[in-house]
C-alpha atoms as a PDB file:
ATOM      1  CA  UNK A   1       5.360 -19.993 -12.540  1.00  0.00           C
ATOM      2  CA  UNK A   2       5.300 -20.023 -15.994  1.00  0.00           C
ATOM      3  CA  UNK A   3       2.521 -20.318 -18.897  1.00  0.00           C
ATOM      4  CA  UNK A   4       4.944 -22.321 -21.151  1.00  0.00           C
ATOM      5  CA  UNK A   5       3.240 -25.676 -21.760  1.00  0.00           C
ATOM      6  CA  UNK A   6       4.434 -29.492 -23.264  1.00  0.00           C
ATOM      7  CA  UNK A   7       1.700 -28.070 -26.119  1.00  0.00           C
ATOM      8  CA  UNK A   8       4.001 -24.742 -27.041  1.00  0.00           C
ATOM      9  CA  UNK A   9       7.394 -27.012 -26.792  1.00  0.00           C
ATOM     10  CA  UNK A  10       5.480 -29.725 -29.541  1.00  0.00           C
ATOM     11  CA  UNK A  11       4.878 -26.268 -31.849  1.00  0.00           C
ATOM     12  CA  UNK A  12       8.534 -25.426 -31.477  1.00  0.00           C
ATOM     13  CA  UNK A  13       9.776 -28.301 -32.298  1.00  0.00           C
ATOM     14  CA  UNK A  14       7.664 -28.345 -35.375  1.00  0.00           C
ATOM     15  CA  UNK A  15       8.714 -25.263 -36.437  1.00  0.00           C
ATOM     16  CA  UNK A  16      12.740 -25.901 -35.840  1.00  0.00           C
ATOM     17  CA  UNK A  17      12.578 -29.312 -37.089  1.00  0.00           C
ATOM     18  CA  UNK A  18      11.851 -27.784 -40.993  1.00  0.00           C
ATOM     19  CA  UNK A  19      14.694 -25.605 -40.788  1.00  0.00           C
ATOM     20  CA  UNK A  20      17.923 -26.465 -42.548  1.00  0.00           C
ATOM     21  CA  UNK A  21      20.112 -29.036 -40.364  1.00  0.00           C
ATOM     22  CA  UNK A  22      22.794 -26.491 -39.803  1.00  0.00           C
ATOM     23  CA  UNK A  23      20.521 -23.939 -38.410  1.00  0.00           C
ATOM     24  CA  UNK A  24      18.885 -25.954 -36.024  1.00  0.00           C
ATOM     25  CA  UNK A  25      19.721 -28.719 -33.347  1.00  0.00           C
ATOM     26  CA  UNK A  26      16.058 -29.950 -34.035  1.00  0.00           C
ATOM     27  CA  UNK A  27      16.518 -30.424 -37.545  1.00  0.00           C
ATOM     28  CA  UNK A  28      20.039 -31.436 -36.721  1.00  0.00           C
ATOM     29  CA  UNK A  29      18.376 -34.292 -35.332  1.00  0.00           C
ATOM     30  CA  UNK A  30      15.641 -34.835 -37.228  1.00  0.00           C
ATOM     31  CA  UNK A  31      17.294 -35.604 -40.236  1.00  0.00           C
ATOM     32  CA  UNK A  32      19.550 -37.784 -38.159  1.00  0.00           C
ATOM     33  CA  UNK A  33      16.303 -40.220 -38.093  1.00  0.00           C
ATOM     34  CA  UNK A  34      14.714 -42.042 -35.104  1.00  0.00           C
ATOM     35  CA  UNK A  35      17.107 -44.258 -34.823  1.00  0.00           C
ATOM     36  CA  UNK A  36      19.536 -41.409 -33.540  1.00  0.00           C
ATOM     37  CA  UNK A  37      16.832 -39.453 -31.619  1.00  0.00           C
ATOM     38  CA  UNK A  38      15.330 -42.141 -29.877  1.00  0.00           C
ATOM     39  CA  UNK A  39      19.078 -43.189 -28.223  1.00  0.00           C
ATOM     40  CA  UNK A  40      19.180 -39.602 -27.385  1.00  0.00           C
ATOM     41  CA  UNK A  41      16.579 -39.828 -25.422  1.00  0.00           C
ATOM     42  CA  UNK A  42      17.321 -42.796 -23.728  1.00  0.00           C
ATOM     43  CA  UNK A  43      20.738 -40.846 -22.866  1.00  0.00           C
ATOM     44  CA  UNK A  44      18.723 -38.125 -21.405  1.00  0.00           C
ATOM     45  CA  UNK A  45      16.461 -40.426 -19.379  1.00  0.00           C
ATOM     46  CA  UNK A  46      19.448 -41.964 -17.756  1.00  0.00           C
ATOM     47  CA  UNK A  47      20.753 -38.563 -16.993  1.00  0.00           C
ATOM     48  CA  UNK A  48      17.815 -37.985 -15.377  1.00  0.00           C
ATOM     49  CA  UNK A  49      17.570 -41.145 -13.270  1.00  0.00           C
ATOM     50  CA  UNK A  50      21.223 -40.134 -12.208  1.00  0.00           C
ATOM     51  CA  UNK A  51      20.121 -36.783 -11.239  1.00  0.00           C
ATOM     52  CA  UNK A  52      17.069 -37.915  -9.009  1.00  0.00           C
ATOM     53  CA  UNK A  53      18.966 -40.838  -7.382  1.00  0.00           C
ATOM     54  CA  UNK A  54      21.724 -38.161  -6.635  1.00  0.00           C
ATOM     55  CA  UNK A  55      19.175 -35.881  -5.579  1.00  0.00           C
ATOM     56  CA  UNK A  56      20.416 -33.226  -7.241  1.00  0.00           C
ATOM     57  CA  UNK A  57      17.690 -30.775  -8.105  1.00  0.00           C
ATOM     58  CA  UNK A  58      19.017 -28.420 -10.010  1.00  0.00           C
ATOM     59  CA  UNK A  59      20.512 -31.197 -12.239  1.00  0.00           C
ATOM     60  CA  UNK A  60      16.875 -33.133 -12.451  1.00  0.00           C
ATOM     61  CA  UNK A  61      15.317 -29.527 -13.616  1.00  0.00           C
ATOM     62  CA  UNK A  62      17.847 -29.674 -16.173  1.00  0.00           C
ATOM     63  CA  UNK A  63      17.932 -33.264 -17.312  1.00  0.00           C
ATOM     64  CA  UNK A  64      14.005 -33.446 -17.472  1.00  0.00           C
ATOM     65  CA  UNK A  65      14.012 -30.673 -19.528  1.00  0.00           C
ATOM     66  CA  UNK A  66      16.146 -32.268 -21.990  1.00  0.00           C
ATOM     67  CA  UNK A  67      14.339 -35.383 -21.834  1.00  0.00           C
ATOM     68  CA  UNK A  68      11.097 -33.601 -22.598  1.00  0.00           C
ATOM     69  CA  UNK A  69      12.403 -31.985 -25.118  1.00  0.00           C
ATOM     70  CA  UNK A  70      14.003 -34.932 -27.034  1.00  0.00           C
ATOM     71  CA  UNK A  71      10.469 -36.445 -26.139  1.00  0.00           C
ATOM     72  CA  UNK A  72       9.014 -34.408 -28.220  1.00  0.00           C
ATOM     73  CA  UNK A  73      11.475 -34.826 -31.019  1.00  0.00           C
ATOM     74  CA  UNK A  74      11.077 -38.364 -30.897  1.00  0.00           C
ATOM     75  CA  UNK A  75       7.153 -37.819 -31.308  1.00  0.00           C
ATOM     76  CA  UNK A  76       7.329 -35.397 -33.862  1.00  0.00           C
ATOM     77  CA  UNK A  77       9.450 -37.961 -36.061  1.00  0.00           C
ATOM     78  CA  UNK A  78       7.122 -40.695 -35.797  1.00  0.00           C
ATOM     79  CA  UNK A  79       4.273 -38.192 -36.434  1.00  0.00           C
ATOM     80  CA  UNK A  80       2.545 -38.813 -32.756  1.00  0.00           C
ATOM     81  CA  UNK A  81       0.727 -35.718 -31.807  1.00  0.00           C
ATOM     82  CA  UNK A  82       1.611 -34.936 -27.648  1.00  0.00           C
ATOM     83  CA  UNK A  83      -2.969 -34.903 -27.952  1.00  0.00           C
ATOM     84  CA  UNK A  84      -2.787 -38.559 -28.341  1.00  0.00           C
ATOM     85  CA  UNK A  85      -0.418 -38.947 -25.300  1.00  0.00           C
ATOM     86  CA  UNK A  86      -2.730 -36.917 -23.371  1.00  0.00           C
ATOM     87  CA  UNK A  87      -5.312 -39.004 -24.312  1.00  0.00           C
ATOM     88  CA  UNK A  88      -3.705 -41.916 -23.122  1.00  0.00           C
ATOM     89  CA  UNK A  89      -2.608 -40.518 -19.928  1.00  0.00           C
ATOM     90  CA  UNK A  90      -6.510 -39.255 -19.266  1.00  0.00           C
ATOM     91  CA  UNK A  91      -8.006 -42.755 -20.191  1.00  0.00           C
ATOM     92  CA  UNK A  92      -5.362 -44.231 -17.531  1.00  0.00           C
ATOM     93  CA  UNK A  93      -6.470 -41.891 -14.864  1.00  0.00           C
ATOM     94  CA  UNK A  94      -9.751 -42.937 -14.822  1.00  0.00           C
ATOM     95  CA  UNK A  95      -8.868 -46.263 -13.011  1.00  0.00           C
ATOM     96  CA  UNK A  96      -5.685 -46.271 -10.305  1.00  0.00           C
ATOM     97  CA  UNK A  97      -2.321 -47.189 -11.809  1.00  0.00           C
ATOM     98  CA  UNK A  98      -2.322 -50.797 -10.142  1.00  0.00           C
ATOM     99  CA  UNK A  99      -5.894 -51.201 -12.122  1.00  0.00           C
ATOM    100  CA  UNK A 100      -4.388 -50.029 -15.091  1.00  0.00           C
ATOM    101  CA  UNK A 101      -1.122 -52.115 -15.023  1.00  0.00           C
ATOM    102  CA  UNK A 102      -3.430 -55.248 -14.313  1.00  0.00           C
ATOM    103  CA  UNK A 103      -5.724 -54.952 -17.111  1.00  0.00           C
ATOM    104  CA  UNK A 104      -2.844 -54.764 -19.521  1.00  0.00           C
ATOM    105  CA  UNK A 105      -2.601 -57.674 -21.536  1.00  0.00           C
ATOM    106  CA  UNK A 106       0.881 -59.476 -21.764  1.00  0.00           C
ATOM    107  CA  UNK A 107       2.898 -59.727 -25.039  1.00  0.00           C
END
């Protein structure tokens, strides 16, 4: 087991996204924009779909890392700190998801 948390990867990502572009895949994509970061991300969820339907664990391992990772690029661009996902996550836990989903209003 490891210590490494979503909280250390959101500091990393910081950092590596104010390095120079060709020093750093972060910054790399970063400077890309959202635009770019956010379809990476969707690439990397579908990866990751692929890998769980194949059950293929090693692959899932992999793929969710990446998507976690792009996660947090995305976040960082927009200027979301991973605390206010957390937040949101903890307020839904205090009723069951089928509450949850319920009291949602629809668009």
């Amino acid at each position: 087991m490891t210590d490494f948390t979503l909280s250390d990867l959101e500091k990393i990502v910081a950092t590596r996204a104010r390095a120079a572009p060709e020093e750093s895949w972060t910054a790399k994509l970063v400077a890309a924009g959202q635009t770019k970061a956010a379809k990476k991300l969707g690439e990397e969820a579908v990866e990751t779909v692929i890998a769980a339907v194949g059950e293929d664990r090693k692959n899932l391992v992999d793929e969710s890392a990446d998507l976690l990772y792009h996660l947090m690029v995305v976040l960082n661009i927009a200027a979301v700190p991973l605390q206010d996902v957390m937040s949101e996550l903890a307020r839904r836990t205090s009723q069951s998801g089928l509450q949850e989903k319920a009291n949602r209003q629809n668009p």
